[in-house]
Protein backbone atom coordinates (compact mmCIF):
# COMPACT_ATOMS: atom_id res chain seq x y z
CA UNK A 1 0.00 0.00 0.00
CA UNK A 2 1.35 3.45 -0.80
CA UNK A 3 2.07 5.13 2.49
CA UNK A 4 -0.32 8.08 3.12
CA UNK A 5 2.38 11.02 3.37
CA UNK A 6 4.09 10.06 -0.04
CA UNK A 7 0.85 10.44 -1.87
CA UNK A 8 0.30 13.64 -0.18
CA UNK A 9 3.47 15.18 -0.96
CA UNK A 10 3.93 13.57 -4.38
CA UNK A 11 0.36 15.05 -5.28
CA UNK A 12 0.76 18.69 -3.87
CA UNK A 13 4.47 18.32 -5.89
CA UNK A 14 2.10 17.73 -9.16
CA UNK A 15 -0.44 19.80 -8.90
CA UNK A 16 0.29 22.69 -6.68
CA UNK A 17 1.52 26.18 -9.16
CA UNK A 18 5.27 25.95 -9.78
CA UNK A 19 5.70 29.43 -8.07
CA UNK A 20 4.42 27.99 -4.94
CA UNK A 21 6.84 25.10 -5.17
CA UNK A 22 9.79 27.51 -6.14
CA UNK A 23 8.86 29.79 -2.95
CA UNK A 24 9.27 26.41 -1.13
CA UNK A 25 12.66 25.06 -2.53
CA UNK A 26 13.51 29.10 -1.63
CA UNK A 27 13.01 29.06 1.42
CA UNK A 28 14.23 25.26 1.45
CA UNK A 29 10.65 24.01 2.87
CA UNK A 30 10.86 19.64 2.46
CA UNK A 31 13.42 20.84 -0.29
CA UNK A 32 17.44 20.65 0.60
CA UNK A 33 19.50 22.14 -2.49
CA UNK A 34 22.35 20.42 -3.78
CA UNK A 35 26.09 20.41 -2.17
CA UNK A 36 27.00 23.07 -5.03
CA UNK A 37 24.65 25.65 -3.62
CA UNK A 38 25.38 24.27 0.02
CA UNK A 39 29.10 24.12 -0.02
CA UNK A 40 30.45 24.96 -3.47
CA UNK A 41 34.28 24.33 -2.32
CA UNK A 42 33.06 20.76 -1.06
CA UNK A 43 31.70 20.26 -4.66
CA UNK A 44 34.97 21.53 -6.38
CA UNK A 45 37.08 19.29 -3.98
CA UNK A 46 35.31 16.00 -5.11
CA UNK A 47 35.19 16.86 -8.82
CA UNK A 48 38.95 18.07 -8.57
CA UNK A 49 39.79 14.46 -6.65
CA UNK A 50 38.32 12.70 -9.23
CA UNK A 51 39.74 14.51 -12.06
CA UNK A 52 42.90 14.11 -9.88
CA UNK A 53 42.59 10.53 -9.59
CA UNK A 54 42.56 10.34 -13.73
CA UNK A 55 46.42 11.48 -13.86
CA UNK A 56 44.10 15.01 -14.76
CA UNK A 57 43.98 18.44 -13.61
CA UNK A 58 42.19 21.38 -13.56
CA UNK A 59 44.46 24.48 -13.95
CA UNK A 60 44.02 25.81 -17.67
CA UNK A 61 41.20 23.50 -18.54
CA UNK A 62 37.69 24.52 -19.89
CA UNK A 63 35.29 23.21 -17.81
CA UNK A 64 31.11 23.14 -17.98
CA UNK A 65 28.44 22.58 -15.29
CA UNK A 66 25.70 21.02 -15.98
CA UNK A 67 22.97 21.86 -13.52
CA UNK A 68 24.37 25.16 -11.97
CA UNK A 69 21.22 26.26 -9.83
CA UNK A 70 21.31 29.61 -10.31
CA UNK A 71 24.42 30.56 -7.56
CA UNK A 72 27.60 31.09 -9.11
CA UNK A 73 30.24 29.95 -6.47
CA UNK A 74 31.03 26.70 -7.66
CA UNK A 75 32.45 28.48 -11.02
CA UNK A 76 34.54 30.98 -9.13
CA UNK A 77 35.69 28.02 -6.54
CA UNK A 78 37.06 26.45 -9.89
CA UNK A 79 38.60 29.53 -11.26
CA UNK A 80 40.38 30.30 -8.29
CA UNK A 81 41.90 27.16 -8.52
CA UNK A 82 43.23 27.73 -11.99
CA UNK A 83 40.24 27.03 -14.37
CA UNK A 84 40.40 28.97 -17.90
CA UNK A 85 36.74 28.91 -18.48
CA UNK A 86 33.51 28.02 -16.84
CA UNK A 87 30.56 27.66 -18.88
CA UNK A 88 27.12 27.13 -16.64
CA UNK A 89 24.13 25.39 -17.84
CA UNK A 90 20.84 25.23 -16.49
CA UNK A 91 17.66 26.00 -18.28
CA UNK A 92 15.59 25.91 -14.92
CA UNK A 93 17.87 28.29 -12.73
CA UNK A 94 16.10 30.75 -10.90
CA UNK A 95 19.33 33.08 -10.17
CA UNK A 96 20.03 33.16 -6.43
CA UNK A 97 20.76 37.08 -6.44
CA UNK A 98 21.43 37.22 -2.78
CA UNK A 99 23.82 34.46 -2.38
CA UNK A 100 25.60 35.80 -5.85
CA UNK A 101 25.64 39.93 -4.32
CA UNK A 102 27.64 38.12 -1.62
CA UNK A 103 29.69 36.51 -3.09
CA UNK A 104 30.74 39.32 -5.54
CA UNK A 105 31.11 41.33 -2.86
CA UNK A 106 34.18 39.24 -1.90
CA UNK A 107 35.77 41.24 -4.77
CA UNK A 108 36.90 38.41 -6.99
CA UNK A 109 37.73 39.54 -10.42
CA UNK A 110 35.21 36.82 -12.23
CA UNK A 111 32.19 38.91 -10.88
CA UNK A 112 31.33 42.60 -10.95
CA UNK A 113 28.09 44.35 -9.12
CA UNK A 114 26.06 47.13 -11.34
CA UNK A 115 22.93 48.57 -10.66
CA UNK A 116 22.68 45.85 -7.82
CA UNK A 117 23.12 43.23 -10.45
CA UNK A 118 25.72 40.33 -10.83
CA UNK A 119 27.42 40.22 -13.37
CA UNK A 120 29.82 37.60 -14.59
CA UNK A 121 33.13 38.37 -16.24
CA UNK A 122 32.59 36.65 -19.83
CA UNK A 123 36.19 36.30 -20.40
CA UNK A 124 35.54 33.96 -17.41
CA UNK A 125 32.09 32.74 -17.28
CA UNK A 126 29.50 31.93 -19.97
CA UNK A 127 26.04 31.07 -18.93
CA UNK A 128 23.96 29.74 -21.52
CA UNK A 129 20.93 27.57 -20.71
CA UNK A 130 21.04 26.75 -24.63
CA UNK A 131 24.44 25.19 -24.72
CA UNK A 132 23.98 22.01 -25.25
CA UNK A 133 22.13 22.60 -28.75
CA UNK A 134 25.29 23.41 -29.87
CA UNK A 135 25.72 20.51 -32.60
CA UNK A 136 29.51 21.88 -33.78
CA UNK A 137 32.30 23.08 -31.83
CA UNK A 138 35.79 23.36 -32.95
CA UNK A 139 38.84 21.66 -31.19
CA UNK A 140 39.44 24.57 -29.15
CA UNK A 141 35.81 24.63 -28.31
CA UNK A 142 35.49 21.56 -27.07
CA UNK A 143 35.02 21.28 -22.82
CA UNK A 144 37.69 19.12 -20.77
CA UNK A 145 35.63 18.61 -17.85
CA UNK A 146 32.39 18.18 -17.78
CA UNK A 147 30.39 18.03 -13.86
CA UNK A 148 27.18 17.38 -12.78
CA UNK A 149 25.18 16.51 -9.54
CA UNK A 150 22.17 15.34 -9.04
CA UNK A 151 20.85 16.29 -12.16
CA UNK A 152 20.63 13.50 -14.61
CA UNK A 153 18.20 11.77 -12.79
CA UNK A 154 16.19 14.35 -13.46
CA UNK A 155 16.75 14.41 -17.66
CA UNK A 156 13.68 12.69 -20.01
CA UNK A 157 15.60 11.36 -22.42
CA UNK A 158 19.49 10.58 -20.45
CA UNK A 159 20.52 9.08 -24.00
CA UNK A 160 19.97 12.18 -25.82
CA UNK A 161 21.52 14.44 -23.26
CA UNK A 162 25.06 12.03 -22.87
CA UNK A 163 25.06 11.49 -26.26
CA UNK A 164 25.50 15.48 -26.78
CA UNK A 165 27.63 15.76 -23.87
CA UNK A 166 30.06 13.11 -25.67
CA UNK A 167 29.48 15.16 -28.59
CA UNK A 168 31.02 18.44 -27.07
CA UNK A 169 33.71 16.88 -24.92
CA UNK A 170 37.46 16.73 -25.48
CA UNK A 171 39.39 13.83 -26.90
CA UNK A 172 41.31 13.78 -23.85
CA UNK A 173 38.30 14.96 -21.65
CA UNK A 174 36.15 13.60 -18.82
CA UNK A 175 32.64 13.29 -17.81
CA UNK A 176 31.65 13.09 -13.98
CA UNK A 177 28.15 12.87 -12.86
CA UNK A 178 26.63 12.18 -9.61
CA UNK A 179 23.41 10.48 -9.62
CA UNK A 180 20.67 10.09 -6.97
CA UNK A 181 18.88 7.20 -7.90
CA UNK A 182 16.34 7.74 -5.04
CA UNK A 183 12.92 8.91 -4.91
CA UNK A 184 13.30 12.28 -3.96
CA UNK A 185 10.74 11.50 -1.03
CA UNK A 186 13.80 9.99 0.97
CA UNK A 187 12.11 8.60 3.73
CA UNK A 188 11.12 6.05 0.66
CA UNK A 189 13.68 5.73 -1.49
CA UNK A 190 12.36 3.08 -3.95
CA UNK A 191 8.67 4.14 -3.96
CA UNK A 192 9.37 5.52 -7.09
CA UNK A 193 9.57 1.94 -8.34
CA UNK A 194 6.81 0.48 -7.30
CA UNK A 195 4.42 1.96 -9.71
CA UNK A 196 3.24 1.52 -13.72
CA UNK A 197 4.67 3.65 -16.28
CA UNK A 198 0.92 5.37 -16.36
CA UNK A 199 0.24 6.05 -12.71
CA UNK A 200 3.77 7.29 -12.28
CA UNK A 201 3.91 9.65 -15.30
CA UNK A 202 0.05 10.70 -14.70
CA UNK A 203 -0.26 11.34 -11.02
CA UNK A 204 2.97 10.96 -8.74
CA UNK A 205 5.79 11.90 -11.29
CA UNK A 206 7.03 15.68 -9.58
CA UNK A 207 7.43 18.47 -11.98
CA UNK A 208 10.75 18.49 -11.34
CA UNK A 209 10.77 15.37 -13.59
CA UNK A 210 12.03 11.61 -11.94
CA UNK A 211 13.07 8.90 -15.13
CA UNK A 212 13.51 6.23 -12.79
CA UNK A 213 16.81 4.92 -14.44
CA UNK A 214 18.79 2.45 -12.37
CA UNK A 215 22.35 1.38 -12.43
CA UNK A 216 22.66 -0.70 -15.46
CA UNK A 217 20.45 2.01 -17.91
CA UNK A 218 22.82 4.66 -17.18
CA UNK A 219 25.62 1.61 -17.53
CA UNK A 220 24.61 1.24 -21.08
CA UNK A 221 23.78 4.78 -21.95
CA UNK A 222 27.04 5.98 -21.24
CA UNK A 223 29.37 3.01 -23.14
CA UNK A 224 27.04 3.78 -26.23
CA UNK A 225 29.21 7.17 -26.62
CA UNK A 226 31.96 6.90 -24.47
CA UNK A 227 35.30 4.25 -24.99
CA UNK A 228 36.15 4.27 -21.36
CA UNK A 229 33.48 4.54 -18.45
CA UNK A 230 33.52 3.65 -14.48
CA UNK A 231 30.82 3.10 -12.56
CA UNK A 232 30.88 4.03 -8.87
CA UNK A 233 28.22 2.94 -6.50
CA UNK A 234 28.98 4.81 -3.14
CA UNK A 235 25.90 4.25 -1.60
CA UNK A 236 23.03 1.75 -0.56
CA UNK A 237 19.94 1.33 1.31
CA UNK A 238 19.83 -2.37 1.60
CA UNK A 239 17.32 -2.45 4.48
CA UNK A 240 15.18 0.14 2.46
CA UNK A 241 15.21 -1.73 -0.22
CA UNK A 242 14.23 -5.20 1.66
CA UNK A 243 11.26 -3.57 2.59
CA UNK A 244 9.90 -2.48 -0.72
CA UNK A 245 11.32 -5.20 -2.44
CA UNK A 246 7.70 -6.92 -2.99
CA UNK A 247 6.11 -4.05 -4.49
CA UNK A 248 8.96 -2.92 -6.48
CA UNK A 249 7.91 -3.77 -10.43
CA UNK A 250 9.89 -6.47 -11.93
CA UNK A 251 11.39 -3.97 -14.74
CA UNK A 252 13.62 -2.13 -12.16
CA UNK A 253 14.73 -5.11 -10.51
CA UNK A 254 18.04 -6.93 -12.30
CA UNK A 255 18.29 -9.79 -9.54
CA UNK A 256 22.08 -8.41 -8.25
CA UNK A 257 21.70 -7.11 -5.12
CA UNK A 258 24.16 -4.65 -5.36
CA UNK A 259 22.66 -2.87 -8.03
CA UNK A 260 19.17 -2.86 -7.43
CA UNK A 261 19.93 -1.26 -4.00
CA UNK A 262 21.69 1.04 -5.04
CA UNK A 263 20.36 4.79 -4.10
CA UNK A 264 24.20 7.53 -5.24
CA UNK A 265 25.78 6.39 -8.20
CA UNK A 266 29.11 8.32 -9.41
CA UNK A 267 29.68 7.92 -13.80
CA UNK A 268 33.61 8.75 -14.91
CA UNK A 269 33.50 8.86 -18.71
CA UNK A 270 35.98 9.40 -20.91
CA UNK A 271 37.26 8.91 -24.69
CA UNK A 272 34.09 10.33 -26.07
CA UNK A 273 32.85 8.31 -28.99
CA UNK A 274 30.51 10.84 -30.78
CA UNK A 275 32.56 13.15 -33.05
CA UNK A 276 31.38 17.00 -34.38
């Protein structure tokens, strides 16, 4: 039976006006933004280790975010350490203009404040949500690094989206993604799973969009257009899991434990096999 506070929340997340949920996720109401927004030096510190960890590094190198949130410290956190370029992406930012004034206010040359507006240096930064339409880029064009957290999960067609991030990354560039392969109602995990392609999509799908990929889609997604890719599974909920095994729905179920418990997934891809 689906437990009465999920199908409250999940129905006032579909229904309700997205102004009223974005006043929520504002003022961080049942809504907890991402360790970018949270602690943008954290987030540089674990891309930068596993860049590190690649015999990579990040001084000189053109980098894009994928999923910026609208705050704009995770691209100077990066430039300070060296970063040529930062190029943010996000088509559903709402800019975070008070976290960004303070930030600016720090006086680092990658921002400047007029009229009360922040304003990013474009020999530093380019923001454009648009990006990733770009079907040709030259060489020097291409991106080195490419980051994202918590955001593919979120992506209705994952294929199309990593097969135009292979498109646009360097021959000698890398991919990391995070992935939270949880329903975004925590306290249940994998209730996501336990319903039909119809009810999900029709009533209990948020707006902010859940594709319910597990461990091997995003497996096979990724080695379709990249040569070299790693799959790190750094965290599990195997009691969690036990409990909603019988009403999870055969399709997102693979029979290895491992996997189908699986709730933070971290993809390393590299050797991009889609060519401008």
């Amino acid at each position: 039976m689906i437990p009465l506070d999920y199908l409250a929340l999940r129905l006032i997340r579909r229904f309700f006006p997205v102004p009223l949920i974005q006043w929520a996720m504002k003022l961080q109401l049942g809504v907890e933004p991402g360790l970018e927004t949270r602690q943008p030096e954290a987030a540089a510190d674990r891309y930068e280790e596993a860049v590190k960890a690649g015999g990579g590094r990040l001084k000189g190198k053109r980098i894009l975010i994928l999923g910026y949130g609208g705050y704009f410290g995770l691209a100077v956190s990066f430039l300070e350490r060296g970063v040529s370029h930062v190029v943010l992406v996000d088509p559903y930012a709402r800019v975070k203009e008070e976290m960004n004034l303070a930030l600016a206010q720090r006086e680092t040359p990658f921002l400047s404040i007029e009229d009360g507006q922040v304003i990013p240096n474009k020999e530093w930064i380019t923001i454009d949500p648009n990006f990733l339409q770009v079907v040709t880029l030259s060489e020097h064009d291409k991106i080195d690094f490419i980051f994202s957290s918590s955001v593919l999960e979120h992506v209705s067609n994952p294929d199309e989206l990593v097969r135009d991030l292979s498109r646009m990354t360097h021959p000698e560039g890398l991919n990391v993604h995070f992935i939270d392969l949880r329903d975004h109602f925590f306290k249940y995990p994998f209730e996501m799973l336990c319903h039909s392609d119809r009810v999900w999509s029709r009533f209990l799908n948020p707006t902010s969009n859940l594709n319910r990929q597990r461990v091997w889609d995003y497996e096979d997604i990724f080695r379709r257009y990249f040569q070299k890719v790693e799959l790190e599974i750094f965290e599990r909920e195997f009691a969690k899991f036990e409990k909603a095994k019988r009403r999870i729905r055969p399709e997102f179920v693979s029979g290895e434990i491992e996997a189908d418990c699986a709730t933070r997934l971290k993809v390393k891809a590299s050797l991009p096999l889609i060519e401008t």
